[in-house]
Protein backbone atom coordinates (compact mmCIF):
# COMPACT_ATOMS: atom_id res chain seq x y z
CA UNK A 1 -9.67 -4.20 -15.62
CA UNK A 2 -8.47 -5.92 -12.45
CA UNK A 3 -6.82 -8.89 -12.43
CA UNK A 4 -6.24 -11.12 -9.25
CA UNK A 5 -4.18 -14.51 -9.31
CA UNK A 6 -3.26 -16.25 -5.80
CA UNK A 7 0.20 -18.97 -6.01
CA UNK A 8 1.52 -20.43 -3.08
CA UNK A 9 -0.20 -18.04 -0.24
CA UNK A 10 0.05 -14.56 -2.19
CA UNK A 11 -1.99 -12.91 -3.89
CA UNK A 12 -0.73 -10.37 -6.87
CA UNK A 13 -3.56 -7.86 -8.00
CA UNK A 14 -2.85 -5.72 -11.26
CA UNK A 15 -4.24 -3.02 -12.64
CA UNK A 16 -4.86 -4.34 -16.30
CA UNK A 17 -5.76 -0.86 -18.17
CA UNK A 18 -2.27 0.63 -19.72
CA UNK A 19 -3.66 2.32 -22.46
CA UNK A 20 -5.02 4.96 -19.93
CA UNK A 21 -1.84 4.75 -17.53
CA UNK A 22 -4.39 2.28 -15.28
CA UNK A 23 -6.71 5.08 -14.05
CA UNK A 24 -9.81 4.44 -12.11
CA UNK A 25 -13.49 4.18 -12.32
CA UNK A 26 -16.15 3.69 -10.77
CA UNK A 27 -16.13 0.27 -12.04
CA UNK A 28 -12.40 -0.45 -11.80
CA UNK A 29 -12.71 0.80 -7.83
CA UNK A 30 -15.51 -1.86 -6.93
CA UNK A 31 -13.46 -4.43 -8.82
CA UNK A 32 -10.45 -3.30 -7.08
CA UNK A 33 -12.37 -3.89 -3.48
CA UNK A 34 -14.00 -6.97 -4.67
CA UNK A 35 -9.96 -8.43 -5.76
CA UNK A 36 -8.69 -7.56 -2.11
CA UNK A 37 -11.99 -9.14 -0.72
CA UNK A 38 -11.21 -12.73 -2.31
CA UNK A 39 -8.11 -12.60 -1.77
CA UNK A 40 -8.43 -12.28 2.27
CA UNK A 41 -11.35 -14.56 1.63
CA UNK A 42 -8.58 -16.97 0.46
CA UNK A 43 -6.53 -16.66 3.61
CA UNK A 44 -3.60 -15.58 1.61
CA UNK A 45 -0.10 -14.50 3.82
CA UNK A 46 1.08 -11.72 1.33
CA UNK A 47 -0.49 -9.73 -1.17
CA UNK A 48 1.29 -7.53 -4.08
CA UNK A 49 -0.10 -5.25 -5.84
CA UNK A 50 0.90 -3.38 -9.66
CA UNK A 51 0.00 -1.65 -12.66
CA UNK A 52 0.58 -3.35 -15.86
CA UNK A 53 2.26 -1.06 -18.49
CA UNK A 54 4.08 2.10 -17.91
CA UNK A 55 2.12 3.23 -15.06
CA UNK A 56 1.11 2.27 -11.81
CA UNK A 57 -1.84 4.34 -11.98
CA UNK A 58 -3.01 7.81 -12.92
CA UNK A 59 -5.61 8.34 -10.73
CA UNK A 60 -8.84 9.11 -11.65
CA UNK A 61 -10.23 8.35 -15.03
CA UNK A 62 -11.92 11.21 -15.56
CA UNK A 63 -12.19 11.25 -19.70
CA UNK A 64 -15.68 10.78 -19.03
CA UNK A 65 -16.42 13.18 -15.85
CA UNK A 66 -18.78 16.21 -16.31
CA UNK A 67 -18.17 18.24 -13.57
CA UNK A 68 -21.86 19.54 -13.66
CA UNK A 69 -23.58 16.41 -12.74
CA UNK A 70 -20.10 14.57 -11.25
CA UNK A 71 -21.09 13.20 -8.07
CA UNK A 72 -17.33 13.62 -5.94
CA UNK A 73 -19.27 12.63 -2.76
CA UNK A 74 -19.98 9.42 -4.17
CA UNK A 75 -17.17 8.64 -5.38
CA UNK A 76 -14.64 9.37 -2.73
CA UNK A 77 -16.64 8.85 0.32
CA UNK A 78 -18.81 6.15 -0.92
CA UNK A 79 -15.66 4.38 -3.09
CA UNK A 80 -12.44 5.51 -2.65
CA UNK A 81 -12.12 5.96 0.81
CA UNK A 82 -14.07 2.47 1.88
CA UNK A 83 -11.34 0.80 -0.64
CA UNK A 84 -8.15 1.87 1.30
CA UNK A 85 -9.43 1.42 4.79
CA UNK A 86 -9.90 -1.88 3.62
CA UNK A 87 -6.31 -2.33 1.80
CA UNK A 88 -4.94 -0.73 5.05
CA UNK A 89 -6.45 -3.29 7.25
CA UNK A 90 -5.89 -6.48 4.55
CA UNK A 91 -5.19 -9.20 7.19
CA UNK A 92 -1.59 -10.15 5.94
CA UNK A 93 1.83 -8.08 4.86
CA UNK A 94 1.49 -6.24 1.69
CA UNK A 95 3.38 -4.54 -0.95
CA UNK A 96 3.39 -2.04 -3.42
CA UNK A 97 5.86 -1.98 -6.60
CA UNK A 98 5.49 1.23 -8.59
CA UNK A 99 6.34 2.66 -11.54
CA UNK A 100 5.47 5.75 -13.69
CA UNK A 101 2.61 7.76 -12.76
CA UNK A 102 1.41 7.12 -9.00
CA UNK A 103 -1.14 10.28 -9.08
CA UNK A 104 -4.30 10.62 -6.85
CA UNK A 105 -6.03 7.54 -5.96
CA UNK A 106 -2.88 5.83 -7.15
CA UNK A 107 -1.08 7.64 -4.43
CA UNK A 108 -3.77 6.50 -2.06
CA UNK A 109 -3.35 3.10 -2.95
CA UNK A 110 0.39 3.20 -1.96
CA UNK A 111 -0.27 4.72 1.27
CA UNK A 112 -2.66 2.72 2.46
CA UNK A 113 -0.20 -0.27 1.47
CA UNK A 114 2.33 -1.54 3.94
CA UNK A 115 5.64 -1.73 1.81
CA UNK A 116 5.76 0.68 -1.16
CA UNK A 117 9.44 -0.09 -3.47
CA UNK A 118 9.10 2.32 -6.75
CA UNK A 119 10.83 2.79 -9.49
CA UNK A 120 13.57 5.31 -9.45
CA UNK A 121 12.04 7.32 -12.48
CA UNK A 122 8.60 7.01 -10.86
CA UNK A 123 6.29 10.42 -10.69
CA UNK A 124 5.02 11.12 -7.43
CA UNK A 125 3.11 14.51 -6.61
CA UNK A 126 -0.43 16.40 -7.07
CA UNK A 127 -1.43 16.91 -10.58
CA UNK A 128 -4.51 18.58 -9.26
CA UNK A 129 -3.07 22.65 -9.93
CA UNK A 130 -3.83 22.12 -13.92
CA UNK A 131 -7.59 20.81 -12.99
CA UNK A 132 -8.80 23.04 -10.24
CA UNK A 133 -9.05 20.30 -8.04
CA UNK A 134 -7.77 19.40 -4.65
CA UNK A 135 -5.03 16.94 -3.44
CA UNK A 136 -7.29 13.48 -2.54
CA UNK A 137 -7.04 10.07 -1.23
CA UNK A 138 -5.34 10.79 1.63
CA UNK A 139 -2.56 12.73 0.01
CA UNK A 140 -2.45 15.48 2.38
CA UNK A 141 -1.89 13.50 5.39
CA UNK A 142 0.90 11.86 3.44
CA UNK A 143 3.06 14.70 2.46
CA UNK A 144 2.60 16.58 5.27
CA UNK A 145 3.87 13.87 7.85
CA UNK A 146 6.46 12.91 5.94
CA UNK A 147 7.41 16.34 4.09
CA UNK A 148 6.36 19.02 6.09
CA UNK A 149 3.59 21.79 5.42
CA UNK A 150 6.13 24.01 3.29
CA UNK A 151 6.97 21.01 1.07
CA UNK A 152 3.62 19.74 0.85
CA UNK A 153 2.26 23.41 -0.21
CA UNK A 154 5.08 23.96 -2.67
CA UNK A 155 4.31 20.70 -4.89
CA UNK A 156 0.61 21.53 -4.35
CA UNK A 157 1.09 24.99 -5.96
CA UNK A 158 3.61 24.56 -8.26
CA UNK A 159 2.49 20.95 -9.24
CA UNK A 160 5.69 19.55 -9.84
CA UNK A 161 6.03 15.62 -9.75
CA UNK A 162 8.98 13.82 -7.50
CA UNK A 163 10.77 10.93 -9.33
CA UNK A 164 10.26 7.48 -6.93
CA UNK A 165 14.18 7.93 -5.86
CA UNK A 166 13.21 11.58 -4.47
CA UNK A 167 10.25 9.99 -2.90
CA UNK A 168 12.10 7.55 -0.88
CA UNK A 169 14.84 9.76 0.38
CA UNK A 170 12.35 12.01 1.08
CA UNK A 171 11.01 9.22 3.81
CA UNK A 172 7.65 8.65 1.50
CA UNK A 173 8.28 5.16 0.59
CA UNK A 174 10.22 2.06 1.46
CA UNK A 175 13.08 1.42 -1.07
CA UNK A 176 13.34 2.69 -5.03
CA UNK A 177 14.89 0.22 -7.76
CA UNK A 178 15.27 0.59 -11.26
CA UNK A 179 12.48 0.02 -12.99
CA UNK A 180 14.18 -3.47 -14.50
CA UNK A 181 14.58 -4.96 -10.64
CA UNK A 182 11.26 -3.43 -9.36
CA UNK A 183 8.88 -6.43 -9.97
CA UNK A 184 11.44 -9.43 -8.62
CA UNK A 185 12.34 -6.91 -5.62
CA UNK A 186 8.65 -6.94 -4.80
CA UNK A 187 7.87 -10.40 -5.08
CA UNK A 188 11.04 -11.58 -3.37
CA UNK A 189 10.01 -9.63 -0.49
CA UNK A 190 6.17 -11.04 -0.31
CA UNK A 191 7.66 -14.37 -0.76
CA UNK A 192 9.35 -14.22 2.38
CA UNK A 193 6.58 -12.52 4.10
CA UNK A 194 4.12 -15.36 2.91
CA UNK A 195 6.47 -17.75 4.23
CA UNK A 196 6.97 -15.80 7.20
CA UNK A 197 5.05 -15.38 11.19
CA UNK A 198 2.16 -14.08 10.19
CA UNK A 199 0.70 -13.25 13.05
CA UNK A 200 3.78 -11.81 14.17
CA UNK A 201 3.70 -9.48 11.09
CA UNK A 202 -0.23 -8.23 12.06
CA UNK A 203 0.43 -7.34 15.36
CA UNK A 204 3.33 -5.10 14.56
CA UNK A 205 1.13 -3.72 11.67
CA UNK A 206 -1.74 -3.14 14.08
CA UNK A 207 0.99 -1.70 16.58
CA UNK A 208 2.51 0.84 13.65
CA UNK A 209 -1.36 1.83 12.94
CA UNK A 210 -1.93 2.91 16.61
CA UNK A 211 1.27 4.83 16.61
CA UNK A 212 0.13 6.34 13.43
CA UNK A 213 -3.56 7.25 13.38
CA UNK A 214 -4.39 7.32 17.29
CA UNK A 215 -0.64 8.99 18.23
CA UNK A 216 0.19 6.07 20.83
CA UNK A 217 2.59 7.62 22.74
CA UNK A 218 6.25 5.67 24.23
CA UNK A 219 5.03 4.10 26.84
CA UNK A 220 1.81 3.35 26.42
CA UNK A 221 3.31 1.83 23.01
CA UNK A 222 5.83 -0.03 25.10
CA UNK A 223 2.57 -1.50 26.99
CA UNK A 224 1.09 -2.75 23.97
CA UNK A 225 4.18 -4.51 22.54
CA UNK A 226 4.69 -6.44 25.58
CA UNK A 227 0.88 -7.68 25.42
CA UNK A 228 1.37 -8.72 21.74
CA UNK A 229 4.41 -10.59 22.72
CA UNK A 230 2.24 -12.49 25.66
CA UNK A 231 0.05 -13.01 23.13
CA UNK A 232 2.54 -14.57 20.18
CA UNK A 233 4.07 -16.92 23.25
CA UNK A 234 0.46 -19.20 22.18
CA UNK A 235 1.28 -19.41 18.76
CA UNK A 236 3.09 -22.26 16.64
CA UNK A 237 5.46 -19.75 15.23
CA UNK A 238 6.33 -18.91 17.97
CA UNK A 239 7.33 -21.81 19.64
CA UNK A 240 8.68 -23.11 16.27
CA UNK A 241 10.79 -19.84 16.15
CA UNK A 242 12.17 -20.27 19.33
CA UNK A 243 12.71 -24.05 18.51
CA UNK A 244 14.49 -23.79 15.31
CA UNK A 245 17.13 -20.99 16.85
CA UNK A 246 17.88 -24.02 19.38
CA UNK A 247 18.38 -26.28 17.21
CA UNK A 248 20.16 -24.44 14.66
CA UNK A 249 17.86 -24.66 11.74
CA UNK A 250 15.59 -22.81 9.60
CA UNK A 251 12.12 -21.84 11.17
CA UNK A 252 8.94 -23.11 8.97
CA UNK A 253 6.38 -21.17 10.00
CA UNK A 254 2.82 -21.98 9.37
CA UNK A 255 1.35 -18.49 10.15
CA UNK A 256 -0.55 -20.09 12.69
């Protein structure tokens, strides 16, 4: 079950299925795609999403799968993947907060999420040794820009799970928390990204993605900041930005 409420510009999606650690199916994915898809329907500036429960998701649910007649093409090409390119481009900041078991297409989620804070007793990794399965969702790409191929391989083989503190010093996620302060750390942060320059926030998004995925190199980067910048000089954040440091008062941006 996925559950979607939208106050005052952000929208918070949970995963509503603790009793199996919020894994996924078929079903949950396309309601998971359809939650993101009102919400940037509603013009929302922030978006969070959880798990309910002890988890933030499992991966897979798979209590059902019959490897004989499972159809993995369908599912991760035709699902999966189409889901996080379309979390990864969601047209405003968003966060992660994550506890427990971020496995598989939980993992995905997180890394095709902008800001990921997890709990400091979180378990990150590939489960996949004990199934005969392979690492998915993007995980490989993950570890091994972040880890390094050794690292990556050894938690592959061995299957051994990170805690979320591990994971952060490690250079995987954004900040870890106890699991107590995870939730308000979250939504204190989207709440000042929904108040925040919006369009300010997407270009330096859509500036980390081209240094990330099409390897923009210094100065070419360099070019494209200083068009986004020309670019922000139209907007009323900008010149309400600008205005507000003169006068000595808080901005209030419109994300416009």
């Amino acid at each position: 079950m996925i559950d979607l409420d939208i106050t005052d510009g952000t929208a918070r999606i949970t995963l509503n299925a603790p009793q199996k650690l919020n894994a996924l199916d078929e079903t949950a994915l396309r309601d998971l795609d359809a939650a993101y898809a009102d919400a940037e329907l509603a013009g929302v500036r922030a978006l969070v999403v959880r798990g309910e429960g002890r988890a933030f998701c499992a991966g897979r649910d798979i209590a059902g799968v019959d490897p004989a007649t499972d159809d993995v093409s369908a599912y991760l090409d035709g699902l999966v993947t189409p889901l996080l390119r379309r979390i990864s481009a969601f047209p405003a900041p968003t966060f992660a907060a994550a506890r427990g078991a971020c496995l598989g297409v939980g993992l995905g989620l997180l890394m095709a999420t902008d800001v990921v804070y997890v709990a400091e007793d979180a378990k990150i990794g590939s489960p996949f040794a004990a199934l005969g399965a392979l690492l998915d969702s993007g995980g490989h790409s993950l570890f091994v820009s972040r880890l390094g191929a050794h690292k990556t391989l050894d938690l592959i083989y061995t299957g051994r799970l990170m805690s979320g503190a591990e994971a952060v010093t490690a250079g995987l996620f954004s900040r870890s928390y106890p699991a107590a302060e995870l939730d308000d750390a979250v939504d204190s942060a989207a709440a000042s990204a929904a108040s925040g320059a919006t369009r300010a926030f997407l270009a330096s998004k859509a500036l980390v993605r081209a240094i990330r995925d099409d390897q923009l190199a210094l100065w070419d980067a360099v070019a494209a900041e200083n068009a986004a910048q020309a670019a922000l000089r139209e907007t009323h954040d900008y010149r309400e930005g600008f205005a507000a440091f003169q006068q000595k008062r808080p901005p209030h941006f419109t994300g416009s």
